[in-house]
PDB file of N, CA and C in Angstrom:
ATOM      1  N   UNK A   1      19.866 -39.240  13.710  1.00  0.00           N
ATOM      2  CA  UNK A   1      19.467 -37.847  13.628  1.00  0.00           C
ATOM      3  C   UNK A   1      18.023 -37.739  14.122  1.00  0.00           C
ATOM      4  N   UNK A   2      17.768 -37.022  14.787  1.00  0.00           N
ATOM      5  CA  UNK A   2      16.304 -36.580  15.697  1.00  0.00           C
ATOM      6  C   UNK A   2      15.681 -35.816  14.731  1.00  0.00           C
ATOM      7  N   UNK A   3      13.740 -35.883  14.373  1.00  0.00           N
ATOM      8  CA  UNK A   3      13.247 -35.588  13.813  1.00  0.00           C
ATOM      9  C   UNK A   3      13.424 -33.165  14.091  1.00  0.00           C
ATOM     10  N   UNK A   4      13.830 -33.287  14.756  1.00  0.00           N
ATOM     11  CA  UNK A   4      14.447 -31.656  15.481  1.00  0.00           C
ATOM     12  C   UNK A   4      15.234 -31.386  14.406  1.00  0.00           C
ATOM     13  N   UNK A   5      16.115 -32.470  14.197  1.00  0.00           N
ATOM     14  CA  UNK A   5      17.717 -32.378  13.584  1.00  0.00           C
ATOM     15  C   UNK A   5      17.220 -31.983  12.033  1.00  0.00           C
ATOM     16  N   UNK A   6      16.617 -32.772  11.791  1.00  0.00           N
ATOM     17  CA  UNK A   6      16.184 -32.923  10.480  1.00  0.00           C
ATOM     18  C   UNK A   6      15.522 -31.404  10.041  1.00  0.00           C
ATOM     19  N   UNK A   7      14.569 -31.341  10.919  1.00  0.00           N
ATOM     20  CA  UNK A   7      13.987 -30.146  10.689  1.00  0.00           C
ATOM     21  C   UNK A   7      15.082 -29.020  10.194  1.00  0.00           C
ATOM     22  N   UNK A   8      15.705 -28.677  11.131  1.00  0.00           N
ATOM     23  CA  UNK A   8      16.317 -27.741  11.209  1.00  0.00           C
ATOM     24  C   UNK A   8      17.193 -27.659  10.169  1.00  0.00           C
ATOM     25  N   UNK A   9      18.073 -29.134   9.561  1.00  0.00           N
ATOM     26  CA  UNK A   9      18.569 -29.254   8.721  1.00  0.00           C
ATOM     27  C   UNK A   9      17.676 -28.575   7.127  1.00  0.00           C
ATOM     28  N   UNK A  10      16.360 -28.704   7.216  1.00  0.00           N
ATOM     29  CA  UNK A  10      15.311 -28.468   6.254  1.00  0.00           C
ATOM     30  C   UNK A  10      15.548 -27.469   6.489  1.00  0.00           C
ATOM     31  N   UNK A  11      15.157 -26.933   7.322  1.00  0.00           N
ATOM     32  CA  UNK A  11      14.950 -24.892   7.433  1.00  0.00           C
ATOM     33  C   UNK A  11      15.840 -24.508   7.057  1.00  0.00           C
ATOM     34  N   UNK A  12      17.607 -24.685   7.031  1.00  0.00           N
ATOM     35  CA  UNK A  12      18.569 -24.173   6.620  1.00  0.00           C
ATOM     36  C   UNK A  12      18.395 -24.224   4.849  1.00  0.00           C
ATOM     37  N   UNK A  13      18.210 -25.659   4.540  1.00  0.00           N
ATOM     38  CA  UNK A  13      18.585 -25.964   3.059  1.00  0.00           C
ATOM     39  C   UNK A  13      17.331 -24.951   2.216  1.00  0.00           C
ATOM     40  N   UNK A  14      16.289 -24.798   2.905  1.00  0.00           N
ATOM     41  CA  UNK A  14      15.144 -23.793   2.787  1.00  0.00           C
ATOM     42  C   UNK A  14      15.849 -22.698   2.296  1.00  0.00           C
ATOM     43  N   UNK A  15      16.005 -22.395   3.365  1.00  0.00           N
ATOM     44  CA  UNK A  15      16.830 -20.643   3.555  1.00  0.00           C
ATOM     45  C   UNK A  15      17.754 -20.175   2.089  1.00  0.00           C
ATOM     46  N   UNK A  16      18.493 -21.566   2.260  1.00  0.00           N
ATOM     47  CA  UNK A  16      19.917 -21.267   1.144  1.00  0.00           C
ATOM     48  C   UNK A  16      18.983 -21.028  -0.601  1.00  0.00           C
ATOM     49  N   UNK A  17      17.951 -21.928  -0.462  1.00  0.00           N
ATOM     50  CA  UNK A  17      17.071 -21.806  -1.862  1.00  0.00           C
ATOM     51  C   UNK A  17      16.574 -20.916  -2.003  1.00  0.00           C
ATOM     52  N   UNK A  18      16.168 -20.145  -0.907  1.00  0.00           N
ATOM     53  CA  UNK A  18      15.708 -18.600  -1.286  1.00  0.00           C
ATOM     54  C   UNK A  18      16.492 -18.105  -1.373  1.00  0.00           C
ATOM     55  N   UNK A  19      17.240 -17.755  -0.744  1.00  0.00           N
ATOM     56  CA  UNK A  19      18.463 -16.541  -0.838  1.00  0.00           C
ATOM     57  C   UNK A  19      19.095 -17.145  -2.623  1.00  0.00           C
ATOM     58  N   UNK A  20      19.053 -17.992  -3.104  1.00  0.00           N
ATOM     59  CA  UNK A  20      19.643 -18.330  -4.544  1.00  0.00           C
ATOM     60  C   UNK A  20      18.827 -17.834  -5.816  1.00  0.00           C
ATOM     61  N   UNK A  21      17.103 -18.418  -4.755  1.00  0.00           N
ATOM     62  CA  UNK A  21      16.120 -17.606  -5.931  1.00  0.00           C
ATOM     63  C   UNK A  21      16.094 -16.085  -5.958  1.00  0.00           C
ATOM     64  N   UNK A  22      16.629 -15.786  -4.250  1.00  0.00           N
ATOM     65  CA  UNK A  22      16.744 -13.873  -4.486  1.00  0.00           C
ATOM     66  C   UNK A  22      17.194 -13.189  -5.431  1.00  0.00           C
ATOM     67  N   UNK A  23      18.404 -14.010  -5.271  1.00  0.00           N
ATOM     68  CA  UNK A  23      19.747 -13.516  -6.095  1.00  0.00           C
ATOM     69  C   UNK A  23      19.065 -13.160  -7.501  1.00  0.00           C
ATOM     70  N   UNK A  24      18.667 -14.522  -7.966  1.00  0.00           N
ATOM     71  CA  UNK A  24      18.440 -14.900  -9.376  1.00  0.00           C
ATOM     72  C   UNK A  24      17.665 -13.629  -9.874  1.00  0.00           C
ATOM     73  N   UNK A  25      16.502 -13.719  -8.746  1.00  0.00           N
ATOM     74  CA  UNK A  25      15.185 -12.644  -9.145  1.00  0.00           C
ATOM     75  C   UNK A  25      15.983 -11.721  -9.487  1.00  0.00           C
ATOM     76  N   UNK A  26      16.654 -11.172  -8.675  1.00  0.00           N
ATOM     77  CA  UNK A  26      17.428  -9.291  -8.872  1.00  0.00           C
ATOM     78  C   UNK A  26      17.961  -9.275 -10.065  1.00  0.00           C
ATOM     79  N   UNK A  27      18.433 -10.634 -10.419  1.00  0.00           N
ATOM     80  CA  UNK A  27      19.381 -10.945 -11.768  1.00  0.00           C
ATOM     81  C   UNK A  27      18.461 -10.564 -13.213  1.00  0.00           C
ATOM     82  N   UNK A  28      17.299 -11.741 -12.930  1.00  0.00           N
ATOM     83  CA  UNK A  28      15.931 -11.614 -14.104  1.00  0.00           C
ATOM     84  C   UNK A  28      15.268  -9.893 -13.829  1.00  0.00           C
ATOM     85  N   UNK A  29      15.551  -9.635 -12.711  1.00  0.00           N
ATOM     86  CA  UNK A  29      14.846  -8.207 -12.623  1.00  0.00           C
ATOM     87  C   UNK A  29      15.936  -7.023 -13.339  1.00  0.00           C
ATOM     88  N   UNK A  30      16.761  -7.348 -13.228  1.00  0.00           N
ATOM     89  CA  UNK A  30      17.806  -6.445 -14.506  1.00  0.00           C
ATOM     90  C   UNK A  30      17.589  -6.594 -15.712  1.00  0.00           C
ATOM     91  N   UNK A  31      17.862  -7.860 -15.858  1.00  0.00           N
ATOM     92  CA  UNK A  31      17.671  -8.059 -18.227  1.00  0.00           C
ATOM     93  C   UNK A  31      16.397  -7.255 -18.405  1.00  0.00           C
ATOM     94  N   UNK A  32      15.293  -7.889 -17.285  1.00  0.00           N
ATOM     95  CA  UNK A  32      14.052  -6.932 -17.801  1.00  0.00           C
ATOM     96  C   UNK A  32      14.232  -5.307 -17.544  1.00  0.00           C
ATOM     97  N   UNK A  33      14.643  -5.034 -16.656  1.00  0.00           N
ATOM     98  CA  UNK A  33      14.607  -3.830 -16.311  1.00  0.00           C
ATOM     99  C   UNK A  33      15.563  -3.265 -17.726  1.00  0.00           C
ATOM    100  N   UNK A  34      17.099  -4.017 -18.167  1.00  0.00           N
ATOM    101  CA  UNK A  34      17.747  -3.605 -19.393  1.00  0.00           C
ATOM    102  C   UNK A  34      16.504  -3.387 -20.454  1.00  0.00           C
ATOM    103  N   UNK A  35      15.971  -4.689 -20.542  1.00  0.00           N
ATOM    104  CA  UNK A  35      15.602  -4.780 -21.877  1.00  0.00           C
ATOM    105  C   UNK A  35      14.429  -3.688 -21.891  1.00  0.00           C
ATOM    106  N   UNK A  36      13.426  -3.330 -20.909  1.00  0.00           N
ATOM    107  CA  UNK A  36      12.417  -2.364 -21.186  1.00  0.00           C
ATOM    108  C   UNK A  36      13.071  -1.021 -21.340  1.00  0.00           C
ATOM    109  N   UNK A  37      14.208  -0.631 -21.104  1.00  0.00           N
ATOM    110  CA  UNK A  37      14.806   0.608 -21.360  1.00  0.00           C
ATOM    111  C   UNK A  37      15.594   0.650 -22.858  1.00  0.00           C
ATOM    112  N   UNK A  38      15.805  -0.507 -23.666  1.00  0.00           N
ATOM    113  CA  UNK A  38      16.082  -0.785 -24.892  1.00  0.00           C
ATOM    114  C   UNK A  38      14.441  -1.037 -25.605  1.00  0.00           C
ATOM    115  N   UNK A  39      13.777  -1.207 -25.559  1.00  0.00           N
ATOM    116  CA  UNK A  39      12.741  -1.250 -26.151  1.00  0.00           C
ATOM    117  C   UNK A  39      11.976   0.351 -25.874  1.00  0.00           C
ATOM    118  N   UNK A  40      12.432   0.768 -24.853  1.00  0.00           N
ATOM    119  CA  UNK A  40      11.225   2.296 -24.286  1.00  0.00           C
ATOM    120  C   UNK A  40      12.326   2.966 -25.396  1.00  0.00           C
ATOM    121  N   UNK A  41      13.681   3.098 -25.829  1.00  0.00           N
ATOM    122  CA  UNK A  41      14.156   3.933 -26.770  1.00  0.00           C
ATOM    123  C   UNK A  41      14.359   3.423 -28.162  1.00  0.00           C
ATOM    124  N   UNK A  42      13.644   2.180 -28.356  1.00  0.00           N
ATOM    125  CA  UNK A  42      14.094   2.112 -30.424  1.00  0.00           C
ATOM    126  C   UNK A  42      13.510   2.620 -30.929  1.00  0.00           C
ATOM    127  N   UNK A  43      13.291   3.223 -31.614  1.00  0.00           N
ATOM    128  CA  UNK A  43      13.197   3.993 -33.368  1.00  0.00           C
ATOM    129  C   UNK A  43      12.648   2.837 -33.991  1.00  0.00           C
ATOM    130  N   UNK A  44      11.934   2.888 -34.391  1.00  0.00           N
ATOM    131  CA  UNK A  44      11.157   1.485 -35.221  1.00  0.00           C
ATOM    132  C   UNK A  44      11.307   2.025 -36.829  1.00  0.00           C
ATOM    133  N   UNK A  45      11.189   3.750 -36.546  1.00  0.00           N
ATOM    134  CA  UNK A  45      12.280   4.422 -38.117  1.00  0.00           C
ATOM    135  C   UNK A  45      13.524   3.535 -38.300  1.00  0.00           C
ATOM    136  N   UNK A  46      14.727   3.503 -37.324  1.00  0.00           N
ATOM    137  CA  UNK A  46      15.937   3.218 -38.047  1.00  0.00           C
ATOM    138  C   UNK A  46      15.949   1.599 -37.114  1.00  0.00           C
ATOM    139  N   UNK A  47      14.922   0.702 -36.623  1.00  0.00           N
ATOM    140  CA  UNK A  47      15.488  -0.970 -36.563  1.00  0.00           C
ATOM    141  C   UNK A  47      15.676  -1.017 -38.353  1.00  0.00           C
ATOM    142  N   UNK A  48      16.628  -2.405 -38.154  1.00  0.00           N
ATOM    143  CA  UNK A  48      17.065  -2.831 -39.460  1.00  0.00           C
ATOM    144  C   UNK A  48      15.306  -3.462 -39.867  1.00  0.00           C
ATOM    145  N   UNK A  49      15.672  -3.846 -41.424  1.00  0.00           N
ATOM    146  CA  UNK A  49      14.235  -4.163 -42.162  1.00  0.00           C
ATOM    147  C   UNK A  49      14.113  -5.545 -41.851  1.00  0.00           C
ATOM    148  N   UNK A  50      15.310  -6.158 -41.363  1.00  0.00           N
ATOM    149  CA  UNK A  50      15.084  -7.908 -41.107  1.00  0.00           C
ATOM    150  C   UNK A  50      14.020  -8.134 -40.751  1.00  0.00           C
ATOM    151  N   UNK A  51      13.472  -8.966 -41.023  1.00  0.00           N
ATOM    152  CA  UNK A  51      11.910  -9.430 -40.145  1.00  0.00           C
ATOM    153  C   UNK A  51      12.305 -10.353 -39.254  1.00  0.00           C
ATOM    154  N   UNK A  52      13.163 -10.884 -39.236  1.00  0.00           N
ATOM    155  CA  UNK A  52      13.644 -11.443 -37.610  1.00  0.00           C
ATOM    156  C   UNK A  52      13.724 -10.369 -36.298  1.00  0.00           C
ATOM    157  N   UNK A  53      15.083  -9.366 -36.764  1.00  0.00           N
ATOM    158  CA  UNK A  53      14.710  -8.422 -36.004  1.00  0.00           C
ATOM    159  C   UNK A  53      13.612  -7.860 -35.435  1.00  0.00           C
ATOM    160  N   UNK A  54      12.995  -7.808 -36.439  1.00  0.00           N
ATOM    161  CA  UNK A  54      11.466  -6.869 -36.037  1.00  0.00           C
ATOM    162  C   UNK A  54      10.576  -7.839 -35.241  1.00  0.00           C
ATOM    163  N   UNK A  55      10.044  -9.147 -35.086  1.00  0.00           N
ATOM    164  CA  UNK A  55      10.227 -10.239 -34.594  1.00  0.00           C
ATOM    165  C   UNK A  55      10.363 -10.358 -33.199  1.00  0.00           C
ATOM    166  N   UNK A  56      11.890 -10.113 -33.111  1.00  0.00           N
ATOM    167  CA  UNK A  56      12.518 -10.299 -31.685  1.00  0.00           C
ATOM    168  C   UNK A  56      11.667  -9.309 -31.177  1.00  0.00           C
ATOM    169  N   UNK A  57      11.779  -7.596 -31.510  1.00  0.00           N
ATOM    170  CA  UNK A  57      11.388  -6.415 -31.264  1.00  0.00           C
ATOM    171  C   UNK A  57      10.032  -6.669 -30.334  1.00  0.00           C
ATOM    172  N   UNK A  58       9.777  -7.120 -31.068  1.00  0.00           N
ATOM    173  CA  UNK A  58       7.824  -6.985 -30.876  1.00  0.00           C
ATOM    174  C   UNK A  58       7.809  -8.203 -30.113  1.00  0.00           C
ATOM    175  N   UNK A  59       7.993  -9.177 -29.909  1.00  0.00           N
ATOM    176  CA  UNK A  59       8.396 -10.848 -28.697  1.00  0.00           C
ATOM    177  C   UNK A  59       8.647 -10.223 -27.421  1.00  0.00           C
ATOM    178  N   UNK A  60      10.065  -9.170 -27.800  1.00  0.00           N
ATOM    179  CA  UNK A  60      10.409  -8.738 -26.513  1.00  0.00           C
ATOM    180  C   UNK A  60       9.544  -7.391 -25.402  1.00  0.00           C
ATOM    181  N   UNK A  61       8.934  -6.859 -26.682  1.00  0.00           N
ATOM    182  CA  UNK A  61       8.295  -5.668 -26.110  1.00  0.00           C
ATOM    183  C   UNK A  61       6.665  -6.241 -25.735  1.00  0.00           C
ATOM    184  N   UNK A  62       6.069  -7.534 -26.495  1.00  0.00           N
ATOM    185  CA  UNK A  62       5.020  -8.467 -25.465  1.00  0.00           C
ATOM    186  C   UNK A  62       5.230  -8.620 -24.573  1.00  0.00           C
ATOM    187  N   UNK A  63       6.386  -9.204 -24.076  1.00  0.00           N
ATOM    188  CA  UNK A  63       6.758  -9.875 -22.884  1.00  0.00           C
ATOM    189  C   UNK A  63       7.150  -9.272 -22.130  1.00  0.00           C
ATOM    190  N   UNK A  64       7.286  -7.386 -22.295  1.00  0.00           N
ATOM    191  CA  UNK A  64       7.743  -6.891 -20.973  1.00  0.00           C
ATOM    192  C   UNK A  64       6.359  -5.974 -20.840  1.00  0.00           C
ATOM    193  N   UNK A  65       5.506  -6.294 -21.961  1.00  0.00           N
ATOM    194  CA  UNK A  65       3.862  -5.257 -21.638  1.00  0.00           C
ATOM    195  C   UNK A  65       3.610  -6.342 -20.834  1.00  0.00           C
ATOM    196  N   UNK A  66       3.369  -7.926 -20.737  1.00  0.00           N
ATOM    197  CA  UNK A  66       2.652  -8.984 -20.618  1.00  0.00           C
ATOM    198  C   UNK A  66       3.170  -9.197 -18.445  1.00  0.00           C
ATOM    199  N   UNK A  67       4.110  -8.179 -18.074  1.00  0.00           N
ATOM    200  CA  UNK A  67       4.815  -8.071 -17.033  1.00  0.00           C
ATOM    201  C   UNK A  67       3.765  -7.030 -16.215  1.00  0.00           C
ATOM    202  N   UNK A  68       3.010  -8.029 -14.489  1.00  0.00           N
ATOM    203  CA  UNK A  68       2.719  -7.215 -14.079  1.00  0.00           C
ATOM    204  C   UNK A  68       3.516  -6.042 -13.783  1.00  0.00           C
ATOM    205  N   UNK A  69       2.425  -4.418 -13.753  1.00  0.00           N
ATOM    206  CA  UNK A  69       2.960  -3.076 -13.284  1.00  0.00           C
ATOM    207  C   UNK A  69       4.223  -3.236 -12.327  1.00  0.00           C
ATOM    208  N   UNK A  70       3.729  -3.771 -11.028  1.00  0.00           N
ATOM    209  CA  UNK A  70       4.738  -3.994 -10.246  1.00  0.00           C
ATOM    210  C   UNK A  70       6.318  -4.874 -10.527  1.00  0.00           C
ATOM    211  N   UNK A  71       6.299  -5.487 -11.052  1.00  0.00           N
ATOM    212  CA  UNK A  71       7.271  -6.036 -11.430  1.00  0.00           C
ATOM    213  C   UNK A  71       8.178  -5.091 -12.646  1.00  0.00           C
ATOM    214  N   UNK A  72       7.418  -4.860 -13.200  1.00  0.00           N
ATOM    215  CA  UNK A  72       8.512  -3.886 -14.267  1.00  0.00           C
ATOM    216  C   UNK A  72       8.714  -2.766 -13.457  1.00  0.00           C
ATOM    217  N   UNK A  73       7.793  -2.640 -12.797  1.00  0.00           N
ATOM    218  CA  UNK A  73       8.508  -0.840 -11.778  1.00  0.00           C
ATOM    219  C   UNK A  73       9.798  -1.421 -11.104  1.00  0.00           C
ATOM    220  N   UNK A  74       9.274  -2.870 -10.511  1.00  0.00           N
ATOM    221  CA  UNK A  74      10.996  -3.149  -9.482  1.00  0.00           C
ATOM    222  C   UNK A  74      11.954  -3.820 -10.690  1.00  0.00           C
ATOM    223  N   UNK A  75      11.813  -4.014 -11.840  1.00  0.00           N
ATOM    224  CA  UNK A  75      12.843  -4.310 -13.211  1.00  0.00           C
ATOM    225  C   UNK A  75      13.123  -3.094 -13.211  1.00  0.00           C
ATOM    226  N   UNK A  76      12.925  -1.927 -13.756  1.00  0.00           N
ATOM    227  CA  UNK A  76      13.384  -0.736 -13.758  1.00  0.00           C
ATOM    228  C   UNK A  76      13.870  -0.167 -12.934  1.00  0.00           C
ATOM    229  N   UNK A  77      13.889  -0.081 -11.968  1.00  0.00           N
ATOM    230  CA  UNK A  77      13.988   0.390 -10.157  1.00  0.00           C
ATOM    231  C   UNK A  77      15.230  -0.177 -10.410  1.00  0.00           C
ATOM    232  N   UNK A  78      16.071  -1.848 -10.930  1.00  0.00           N
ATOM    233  CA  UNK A  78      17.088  -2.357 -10.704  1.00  0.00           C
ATOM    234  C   UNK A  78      17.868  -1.647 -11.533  1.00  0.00           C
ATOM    235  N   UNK A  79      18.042  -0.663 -12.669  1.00  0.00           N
ATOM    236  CA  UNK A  79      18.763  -0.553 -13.704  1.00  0.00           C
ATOM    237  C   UNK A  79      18.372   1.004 -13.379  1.00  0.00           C
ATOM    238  N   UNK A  80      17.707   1.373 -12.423  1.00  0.00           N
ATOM    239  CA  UNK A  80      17.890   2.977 -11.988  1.00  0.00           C
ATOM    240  C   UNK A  80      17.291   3.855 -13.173  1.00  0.00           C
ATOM    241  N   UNK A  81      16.150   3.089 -13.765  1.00  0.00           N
ATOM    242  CA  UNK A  81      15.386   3.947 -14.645  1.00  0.00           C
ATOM    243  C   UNK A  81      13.653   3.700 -13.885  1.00  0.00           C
ATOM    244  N   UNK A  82      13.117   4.979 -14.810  1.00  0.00           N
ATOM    245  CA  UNK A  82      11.291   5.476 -14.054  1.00  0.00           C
ATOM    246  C   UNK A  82      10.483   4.878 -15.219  1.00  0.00           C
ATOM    247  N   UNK A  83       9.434   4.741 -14.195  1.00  0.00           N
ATOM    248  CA  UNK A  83       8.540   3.707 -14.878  1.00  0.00           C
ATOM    249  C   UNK A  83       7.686   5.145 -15.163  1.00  0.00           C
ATOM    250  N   UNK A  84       6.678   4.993 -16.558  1.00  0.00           N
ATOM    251  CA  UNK A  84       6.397   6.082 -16.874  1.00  0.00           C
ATOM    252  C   UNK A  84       4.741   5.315 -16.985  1.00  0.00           C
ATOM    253  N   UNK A  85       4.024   5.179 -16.289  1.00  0.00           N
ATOM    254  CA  UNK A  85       2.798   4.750 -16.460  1.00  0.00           C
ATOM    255  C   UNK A  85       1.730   5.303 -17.605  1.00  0.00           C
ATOM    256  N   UNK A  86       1.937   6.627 -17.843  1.00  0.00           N
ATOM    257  CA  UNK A  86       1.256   7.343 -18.722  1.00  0.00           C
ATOM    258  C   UNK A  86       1.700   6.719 -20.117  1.00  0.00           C
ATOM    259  N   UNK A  87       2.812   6.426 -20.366  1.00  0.00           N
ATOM    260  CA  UNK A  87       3.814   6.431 -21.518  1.00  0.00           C
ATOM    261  C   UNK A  87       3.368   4.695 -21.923  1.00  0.00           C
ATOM    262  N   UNK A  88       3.538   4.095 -20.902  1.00  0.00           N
ATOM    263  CA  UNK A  88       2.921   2.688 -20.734  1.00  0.00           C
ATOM    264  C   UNK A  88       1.725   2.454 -21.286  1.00  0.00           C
ATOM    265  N   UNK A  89       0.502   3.146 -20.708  1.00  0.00           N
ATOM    266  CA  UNK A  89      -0.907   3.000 -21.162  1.00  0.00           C
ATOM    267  C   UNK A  89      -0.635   3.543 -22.221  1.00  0.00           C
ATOM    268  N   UNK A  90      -0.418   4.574 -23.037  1.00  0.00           N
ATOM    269  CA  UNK A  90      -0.572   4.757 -24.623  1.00  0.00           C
ATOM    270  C   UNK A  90       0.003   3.953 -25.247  1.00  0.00           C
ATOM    271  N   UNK A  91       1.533   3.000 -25.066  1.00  0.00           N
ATOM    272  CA  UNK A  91       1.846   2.439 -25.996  1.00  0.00           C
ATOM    273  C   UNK A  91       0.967   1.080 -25.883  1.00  0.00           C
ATOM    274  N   UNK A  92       0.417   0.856 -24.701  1.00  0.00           N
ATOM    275  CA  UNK A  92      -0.593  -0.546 -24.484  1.00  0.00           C
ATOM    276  C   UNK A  92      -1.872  -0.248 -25.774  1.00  0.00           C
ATOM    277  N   UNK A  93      -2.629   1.035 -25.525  1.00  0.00           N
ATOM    278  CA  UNK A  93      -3.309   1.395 -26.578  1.00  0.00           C
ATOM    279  C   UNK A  93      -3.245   1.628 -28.134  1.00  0.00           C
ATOM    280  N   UNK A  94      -1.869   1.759 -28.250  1.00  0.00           N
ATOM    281  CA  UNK A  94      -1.510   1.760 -29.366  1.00  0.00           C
ATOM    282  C   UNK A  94      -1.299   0.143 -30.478  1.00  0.00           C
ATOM    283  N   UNK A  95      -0.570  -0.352 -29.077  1.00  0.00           N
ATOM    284  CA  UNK A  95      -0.581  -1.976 -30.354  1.00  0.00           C
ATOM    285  C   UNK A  95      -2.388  -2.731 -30.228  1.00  0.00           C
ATOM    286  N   UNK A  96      -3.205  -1.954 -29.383  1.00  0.00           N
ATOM    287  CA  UNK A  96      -4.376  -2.847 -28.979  1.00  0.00           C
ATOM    288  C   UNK A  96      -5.395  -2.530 -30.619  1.00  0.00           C
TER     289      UNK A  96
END
């Protein structure tokens, strides 16, 4: 096999790893995009009193504040909901 061959063989196997990480991304860009539209509507009135629950709640709603802007706009964008920036900065201010 000619160092050409090889190459090219690389550039393909390249190619196929992105197009797998694409996929994936659009995939991780849904749960988030789900999960910030389940967290933008709970009632923290009626979550159950579990402290696990409440727990998860607050883990999950770090980790989608802790998500650059851009990325939660294209998480949301995947699940066909609006990113509300205004709504964003107060609840950022609120747990601060």
């Amino acid at each position: 096999m000619t160092v050409h061959a090889l190459n090219d063989e690389e550039v393909r196997l390249l190619r196929e790893e992105i197009e797998l990480l694409m996929v994936e991304r659009q995939r991780l860009l849904q749960v988030a995009g789900a999960a910030a539209v389940l967290v933008a509507n709970l009632d923290e009135e009626t979550l159950p009193q579990d402290q696990d629950t409440i727990d998860a709640a607050e883990v999950l709603a770090e980790s989608l504040n802790a998500l650059p802007d851009e990325t939660l706009k294209d998480a949301l964008e995947s699940v066909s909901a609006e990113f509300d920036p205004e709504a964003q900065a107060s609840e950022n201010h609120a747990s601060a």
